[in-house]
C-alpha atoms as a PDB file:
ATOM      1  CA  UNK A   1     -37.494  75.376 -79.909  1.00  0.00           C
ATOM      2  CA  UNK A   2     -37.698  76.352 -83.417  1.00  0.00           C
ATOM      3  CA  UNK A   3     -39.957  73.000 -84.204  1.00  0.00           C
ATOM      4  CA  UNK A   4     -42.588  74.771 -81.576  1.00  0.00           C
ATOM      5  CA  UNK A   5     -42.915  78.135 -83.469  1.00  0.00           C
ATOM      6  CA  UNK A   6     -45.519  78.298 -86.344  1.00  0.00           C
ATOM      7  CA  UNK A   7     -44.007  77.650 -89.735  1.00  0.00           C
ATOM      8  CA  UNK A   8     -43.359  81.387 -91.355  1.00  0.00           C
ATOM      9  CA  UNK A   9     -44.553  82.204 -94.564  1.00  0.00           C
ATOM     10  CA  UNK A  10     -47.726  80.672 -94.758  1.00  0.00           C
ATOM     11  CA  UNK A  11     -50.468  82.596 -96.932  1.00  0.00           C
ATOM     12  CA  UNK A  12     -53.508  81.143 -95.740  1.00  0.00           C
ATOM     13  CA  UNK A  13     -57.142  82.126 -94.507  1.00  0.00           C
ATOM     14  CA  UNK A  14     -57.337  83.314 -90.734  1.00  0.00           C
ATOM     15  CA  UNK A  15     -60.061  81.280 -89.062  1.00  0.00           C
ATOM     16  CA  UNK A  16     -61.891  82.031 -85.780  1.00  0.00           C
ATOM     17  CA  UNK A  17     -64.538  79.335 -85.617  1.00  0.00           C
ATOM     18  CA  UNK A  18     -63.733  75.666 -85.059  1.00  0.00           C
ATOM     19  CA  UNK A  19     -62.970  73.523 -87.684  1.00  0.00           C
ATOM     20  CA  UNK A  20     -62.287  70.152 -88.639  1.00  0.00           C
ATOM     21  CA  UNK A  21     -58.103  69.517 -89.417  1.00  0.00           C
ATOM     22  CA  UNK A  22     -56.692  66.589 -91.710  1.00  0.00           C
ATOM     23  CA  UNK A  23     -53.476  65.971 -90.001  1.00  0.00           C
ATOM     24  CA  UNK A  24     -50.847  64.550 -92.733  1.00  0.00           C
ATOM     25  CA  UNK A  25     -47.737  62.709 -92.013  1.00  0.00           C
ATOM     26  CA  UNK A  26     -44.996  64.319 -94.361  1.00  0.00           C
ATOM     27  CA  UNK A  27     -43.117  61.726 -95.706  1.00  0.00           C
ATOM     28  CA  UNK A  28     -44.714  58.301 -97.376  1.00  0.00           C
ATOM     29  CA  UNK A  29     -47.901  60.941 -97.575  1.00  0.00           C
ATOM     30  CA  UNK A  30     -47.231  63.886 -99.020  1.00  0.00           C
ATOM     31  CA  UNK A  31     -44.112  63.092-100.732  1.00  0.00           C
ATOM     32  CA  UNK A  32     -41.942  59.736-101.384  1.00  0.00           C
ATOM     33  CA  UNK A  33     -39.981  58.432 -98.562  1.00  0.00           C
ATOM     34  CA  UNK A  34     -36.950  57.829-100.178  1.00  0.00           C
ATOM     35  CA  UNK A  35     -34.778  57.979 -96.547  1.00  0.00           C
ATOM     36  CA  UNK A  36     -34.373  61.703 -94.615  1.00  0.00           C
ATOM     37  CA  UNK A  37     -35.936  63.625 -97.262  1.00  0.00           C
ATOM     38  CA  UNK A  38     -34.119  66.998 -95.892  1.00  0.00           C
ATOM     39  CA  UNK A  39     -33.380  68.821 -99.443  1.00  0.00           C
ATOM     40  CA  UNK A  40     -35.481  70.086-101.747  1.00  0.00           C
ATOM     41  CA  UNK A  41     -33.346  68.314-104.663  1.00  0.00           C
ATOM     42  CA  UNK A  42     -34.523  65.349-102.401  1.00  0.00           C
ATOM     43  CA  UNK A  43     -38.441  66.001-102.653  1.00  0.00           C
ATOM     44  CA  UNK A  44     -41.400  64.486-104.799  1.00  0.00           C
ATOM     45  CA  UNK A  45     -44.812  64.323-104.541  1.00  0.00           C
ATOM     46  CA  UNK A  46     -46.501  61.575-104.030  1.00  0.00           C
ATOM     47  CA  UNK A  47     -49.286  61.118-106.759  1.00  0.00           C
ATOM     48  CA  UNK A  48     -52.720  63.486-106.136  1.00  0.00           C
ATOM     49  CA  UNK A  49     -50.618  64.777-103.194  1.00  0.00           C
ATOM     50  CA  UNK A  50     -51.389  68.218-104.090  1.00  0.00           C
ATOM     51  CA  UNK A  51     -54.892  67.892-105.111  1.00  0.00           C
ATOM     52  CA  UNK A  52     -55.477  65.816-102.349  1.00  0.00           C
ATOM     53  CA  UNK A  53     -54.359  68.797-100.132  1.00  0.00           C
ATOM     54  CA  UNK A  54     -56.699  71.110-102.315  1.00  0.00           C
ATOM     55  CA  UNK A  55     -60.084  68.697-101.915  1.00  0.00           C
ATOM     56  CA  UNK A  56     -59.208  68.902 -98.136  1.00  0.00           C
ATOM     57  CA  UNK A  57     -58.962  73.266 -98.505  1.00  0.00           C
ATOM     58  CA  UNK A  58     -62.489  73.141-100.448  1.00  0.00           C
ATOM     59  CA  UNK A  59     -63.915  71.064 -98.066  1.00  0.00           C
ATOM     60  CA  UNK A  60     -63.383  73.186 -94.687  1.00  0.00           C
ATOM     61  CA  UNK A  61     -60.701  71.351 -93.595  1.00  0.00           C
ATOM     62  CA  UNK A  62     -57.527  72.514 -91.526  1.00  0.00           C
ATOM     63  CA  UNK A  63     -54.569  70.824 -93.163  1.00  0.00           C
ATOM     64  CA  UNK A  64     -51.827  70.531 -90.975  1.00  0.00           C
ATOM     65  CA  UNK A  65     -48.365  68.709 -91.728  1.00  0.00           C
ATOM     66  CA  UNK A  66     -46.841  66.720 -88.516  1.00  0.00           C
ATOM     67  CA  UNK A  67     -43.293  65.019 -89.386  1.00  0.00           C
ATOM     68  CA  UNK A  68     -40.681  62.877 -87.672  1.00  0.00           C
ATOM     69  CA  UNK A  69     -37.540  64.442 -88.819  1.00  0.00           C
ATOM     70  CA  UNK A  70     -34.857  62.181 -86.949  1.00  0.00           C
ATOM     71  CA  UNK A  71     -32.257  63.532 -89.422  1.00  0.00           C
ATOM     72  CA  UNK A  72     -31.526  66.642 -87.678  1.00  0.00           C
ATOM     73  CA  UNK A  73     -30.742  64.646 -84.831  1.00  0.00           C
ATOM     74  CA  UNK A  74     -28.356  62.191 -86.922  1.00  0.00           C
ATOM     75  CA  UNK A  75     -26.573  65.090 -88.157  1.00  0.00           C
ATOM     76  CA  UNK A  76     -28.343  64.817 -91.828  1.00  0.00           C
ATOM     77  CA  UNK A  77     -29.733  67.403 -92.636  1.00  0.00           C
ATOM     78  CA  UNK A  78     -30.164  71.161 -90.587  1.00  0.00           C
ATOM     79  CA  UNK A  79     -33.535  72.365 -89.130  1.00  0.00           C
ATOM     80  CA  UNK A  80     -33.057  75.316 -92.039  1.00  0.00           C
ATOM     81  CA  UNK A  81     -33.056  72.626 -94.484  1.00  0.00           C
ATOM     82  CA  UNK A  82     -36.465  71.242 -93.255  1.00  0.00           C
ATOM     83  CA  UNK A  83     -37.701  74.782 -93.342  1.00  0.00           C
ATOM     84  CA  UNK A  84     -36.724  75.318 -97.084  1.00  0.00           C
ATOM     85  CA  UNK A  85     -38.387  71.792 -97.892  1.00  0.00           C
ATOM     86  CA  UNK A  86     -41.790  73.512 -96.343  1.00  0.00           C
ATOM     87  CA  UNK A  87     -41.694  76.677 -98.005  1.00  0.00           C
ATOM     88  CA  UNK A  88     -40.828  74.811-101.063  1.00  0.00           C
ATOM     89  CA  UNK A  89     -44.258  72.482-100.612  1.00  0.00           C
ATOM     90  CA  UNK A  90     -46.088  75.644 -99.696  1.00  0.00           C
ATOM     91  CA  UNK A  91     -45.114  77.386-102.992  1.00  0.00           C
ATOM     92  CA  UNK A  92     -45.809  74.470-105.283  1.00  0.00           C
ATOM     93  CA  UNK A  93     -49.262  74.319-103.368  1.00  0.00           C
ATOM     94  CA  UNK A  94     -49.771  78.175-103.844  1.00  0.00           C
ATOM     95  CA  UNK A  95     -49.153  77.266-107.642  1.00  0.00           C
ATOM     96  CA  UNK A  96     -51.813  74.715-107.737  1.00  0.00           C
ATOM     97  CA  UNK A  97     -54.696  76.551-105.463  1.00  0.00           C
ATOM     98  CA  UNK A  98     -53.680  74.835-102.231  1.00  0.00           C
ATOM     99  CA  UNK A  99     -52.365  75.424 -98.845  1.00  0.00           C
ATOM    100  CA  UNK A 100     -51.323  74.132 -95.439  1.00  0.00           C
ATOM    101  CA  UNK A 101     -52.146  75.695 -92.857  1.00  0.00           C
ATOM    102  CA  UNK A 102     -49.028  74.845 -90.346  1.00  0.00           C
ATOM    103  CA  UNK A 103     -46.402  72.404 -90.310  1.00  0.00           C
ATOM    104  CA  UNK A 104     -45.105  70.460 -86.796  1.00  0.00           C
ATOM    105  CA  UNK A 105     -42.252  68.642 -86.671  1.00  0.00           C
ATOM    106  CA  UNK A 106     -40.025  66.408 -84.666  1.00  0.00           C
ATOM    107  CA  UNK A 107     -36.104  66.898 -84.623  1.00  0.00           C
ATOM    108  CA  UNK A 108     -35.054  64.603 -81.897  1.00  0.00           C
ATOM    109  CA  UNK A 109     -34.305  61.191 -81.684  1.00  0.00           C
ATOM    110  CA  UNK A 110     -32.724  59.459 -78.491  1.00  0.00           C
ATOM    111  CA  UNK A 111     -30.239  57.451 -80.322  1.00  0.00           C
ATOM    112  CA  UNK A 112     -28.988  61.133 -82.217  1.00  0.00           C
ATOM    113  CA  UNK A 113     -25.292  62.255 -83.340  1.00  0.00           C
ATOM    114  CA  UNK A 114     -26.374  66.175 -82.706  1.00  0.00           C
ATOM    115  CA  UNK A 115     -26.402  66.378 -78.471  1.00  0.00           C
ATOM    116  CA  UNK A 116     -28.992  69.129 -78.720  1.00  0.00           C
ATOM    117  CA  UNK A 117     -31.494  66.862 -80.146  1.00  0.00           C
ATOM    118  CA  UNK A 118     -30.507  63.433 -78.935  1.00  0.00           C
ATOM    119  CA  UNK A 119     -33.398  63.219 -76.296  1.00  0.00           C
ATOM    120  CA  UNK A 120     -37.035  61.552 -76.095  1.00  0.00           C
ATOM    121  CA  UNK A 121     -39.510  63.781 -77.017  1.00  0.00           C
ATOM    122  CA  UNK A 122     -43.703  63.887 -76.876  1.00  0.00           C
ATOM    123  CA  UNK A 123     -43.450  65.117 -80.194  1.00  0.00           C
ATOM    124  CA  UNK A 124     -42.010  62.064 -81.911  1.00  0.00           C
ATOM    125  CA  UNK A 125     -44.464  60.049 -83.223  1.00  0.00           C
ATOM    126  CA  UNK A 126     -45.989  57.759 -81.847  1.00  0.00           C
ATOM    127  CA  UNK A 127     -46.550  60.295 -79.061  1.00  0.00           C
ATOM    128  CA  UNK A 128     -49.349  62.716 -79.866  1.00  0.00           C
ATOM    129  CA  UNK A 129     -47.385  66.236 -79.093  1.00  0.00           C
ATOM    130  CA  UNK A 130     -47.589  67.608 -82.480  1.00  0.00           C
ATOM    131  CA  UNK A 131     -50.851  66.739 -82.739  1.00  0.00           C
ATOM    132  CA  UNK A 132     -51.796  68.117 -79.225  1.00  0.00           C
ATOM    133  CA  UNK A 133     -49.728  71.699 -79.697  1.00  0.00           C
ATOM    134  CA  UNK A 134     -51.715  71.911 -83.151  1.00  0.00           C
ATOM    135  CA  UNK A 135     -54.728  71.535 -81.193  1.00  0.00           C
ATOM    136  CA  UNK A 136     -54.241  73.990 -78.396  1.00  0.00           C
ATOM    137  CA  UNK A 137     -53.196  76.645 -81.195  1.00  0.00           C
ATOM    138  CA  UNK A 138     -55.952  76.300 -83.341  1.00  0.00           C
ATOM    139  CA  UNK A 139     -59.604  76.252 -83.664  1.00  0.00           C
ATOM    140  CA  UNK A 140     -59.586  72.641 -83.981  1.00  0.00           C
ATOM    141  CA  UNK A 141     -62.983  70.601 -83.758  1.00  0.00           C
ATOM    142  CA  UNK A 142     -61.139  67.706 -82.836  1.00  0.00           C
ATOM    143  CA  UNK A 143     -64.962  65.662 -83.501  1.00  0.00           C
ATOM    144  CA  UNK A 144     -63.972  65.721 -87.078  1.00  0.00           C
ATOM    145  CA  UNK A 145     -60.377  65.470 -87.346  1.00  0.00           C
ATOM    146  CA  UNK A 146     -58.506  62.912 -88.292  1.00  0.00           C
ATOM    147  CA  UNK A 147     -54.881  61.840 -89.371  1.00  0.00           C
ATOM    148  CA  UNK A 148     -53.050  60.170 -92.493  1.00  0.00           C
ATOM    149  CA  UNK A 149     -50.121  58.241 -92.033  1.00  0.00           C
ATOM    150  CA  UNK A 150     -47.890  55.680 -93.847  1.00  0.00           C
ATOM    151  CA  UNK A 151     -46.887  54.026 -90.615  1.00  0.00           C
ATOM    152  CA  UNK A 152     -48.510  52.245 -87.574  1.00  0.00           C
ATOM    153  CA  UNK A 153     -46.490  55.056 -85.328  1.00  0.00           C
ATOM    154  CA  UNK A 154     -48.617  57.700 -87.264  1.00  0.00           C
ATOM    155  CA  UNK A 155     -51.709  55.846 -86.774  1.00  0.00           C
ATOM    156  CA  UNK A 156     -50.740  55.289 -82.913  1.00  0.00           C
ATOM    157  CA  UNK A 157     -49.997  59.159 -82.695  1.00  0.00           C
ATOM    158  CA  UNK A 158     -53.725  59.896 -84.100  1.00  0.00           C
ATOM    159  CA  UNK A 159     -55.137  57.186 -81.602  1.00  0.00           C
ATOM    160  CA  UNK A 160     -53.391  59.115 -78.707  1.00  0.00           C
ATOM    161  CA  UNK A 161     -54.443  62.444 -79.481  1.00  0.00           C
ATOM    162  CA  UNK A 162     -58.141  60.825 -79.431  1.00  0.00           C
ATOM    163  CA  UNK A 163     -59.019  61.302 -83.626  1.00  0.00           C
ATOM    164  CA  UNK A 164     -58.950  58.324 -85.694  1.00  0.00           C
ATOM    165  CA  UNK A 165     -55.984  57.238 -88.331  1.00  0.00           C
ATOM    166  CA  UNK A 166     -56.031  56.280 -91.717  1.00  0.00           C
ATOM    167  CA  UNK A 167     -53.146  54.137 -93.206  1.00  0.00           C
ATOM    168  CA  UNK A 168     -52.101  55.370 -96.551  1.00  0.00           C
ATOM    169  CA  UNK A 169     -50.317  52.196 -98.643  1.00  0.00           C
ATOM    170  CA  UNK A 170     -49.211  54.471-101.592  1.00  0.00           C
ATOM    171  CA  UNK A 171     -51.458  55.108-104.629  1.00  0.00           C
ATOM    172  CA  UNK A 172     -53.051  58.122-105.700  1.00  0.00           C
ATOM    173  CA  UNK A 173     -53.315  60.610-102.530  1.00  0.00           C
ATOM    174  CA  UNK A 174     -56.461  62.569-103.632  1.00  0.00           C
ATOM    175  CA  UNK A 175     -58.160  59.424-104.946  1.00  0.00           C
ATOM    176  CA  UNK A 176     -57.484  58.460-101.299  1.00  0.00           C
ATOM    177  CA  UNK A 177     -58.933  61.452 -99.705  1.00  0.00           C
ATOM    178  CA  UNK A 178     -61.814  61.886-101.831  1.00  0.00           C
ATOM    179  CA  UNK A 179     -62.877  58.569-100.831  1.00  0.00           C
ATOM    180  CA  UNK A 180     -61.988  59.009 -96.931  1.00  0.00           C
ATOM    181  CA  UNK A 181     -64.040  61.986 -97.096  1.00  0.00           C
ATOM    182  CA  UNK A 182     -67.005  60.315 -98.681  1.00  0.00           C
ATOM    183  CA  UNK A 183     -67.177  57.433 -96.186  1.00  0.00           C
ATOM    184  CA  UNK A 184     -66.864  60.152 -92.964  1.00  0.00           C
END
């Protein structure tokens, strides 16, 4: 499944050792939920977003992105759309400093239009499978990890994978962060 594969085009370190990862929901986190954000004419940051992503590079931190992306199975948007929205975020990260360093996300929903992706899955939040595969494929201290999410399905997903989850209301992302980080 093309949601299982690493997300290509990532320029970021290669790490051996175990390190903490800040898992981010996509949308409502990183960028406005404004309903099935599946085109980049569709996309905007949420405030700090990027330099929250940045404080969370200079700090040793793993940033991974795990997404719901029921869309694809509504017939929305395409899996290659979702893959141009990522290499779009990685680029305007590259641009300020920043990086992720993978993306997981969820294409099925059981109630879909598309039959290949109408189906349960333990990737859909609230089910930890994104969260899990991230941690099986890289040198995750899952000690201090943790997750940001917009929604109590994000913050269940986090509770199932067994790192804690941090409900982001809006605001100013790295102000958010920064102060996460400060309290951990």
């Amino acid at each position: 499944m093309a949601s299982a594969a690493p997300f290509s085009g990532l320029s970021r370190p290669a790490y051996s050792a175990p390190r903490p990862a800040a898992f981010l929901d996509r949308d409502g986190v990183l960028n406005h939920d404004e309903g099935y954000v599946g085109h980049v004419s569709r996309f905007r940051w949420i405030d700090g977003a990027r330099e929250a992503v940045k404080l969370l590079n200079d700090r040793g931190y793993l940033v991974f992105v795990v997404t719901n992306q029921s869309g694809i199975a509504r017939g929305l948007y395409r899996e290659e759309d979702v893959a141009a929205v990522h290499a779009h975020m990685v680029a305007e990260l590259a641009a300020a400093g920043a990086y992720i360093d993978d993306f997981r996300y969820c294409p099925y929903h059981p109630e879909g239009t598309i039959a290949a992706y109408c189906r349960l899955s333990d990737w859909r939040k609230p089910a930890p499978g994104m969260l899990l595969d991230l941690m099986r494929h890289g040198p995750v201290d899952q000690q201090g990890s943790f997750l940001i999410g917009d929604k109590a399905t994000d913050i269940a997903a986090a509770e199932a994978a067994g790192i804690p989850g941090y409900l982001f209301a809006g605001g100013d992302l790295a102000a958010f962060v920064a102060r996460l980080i400060a309290e951990r």
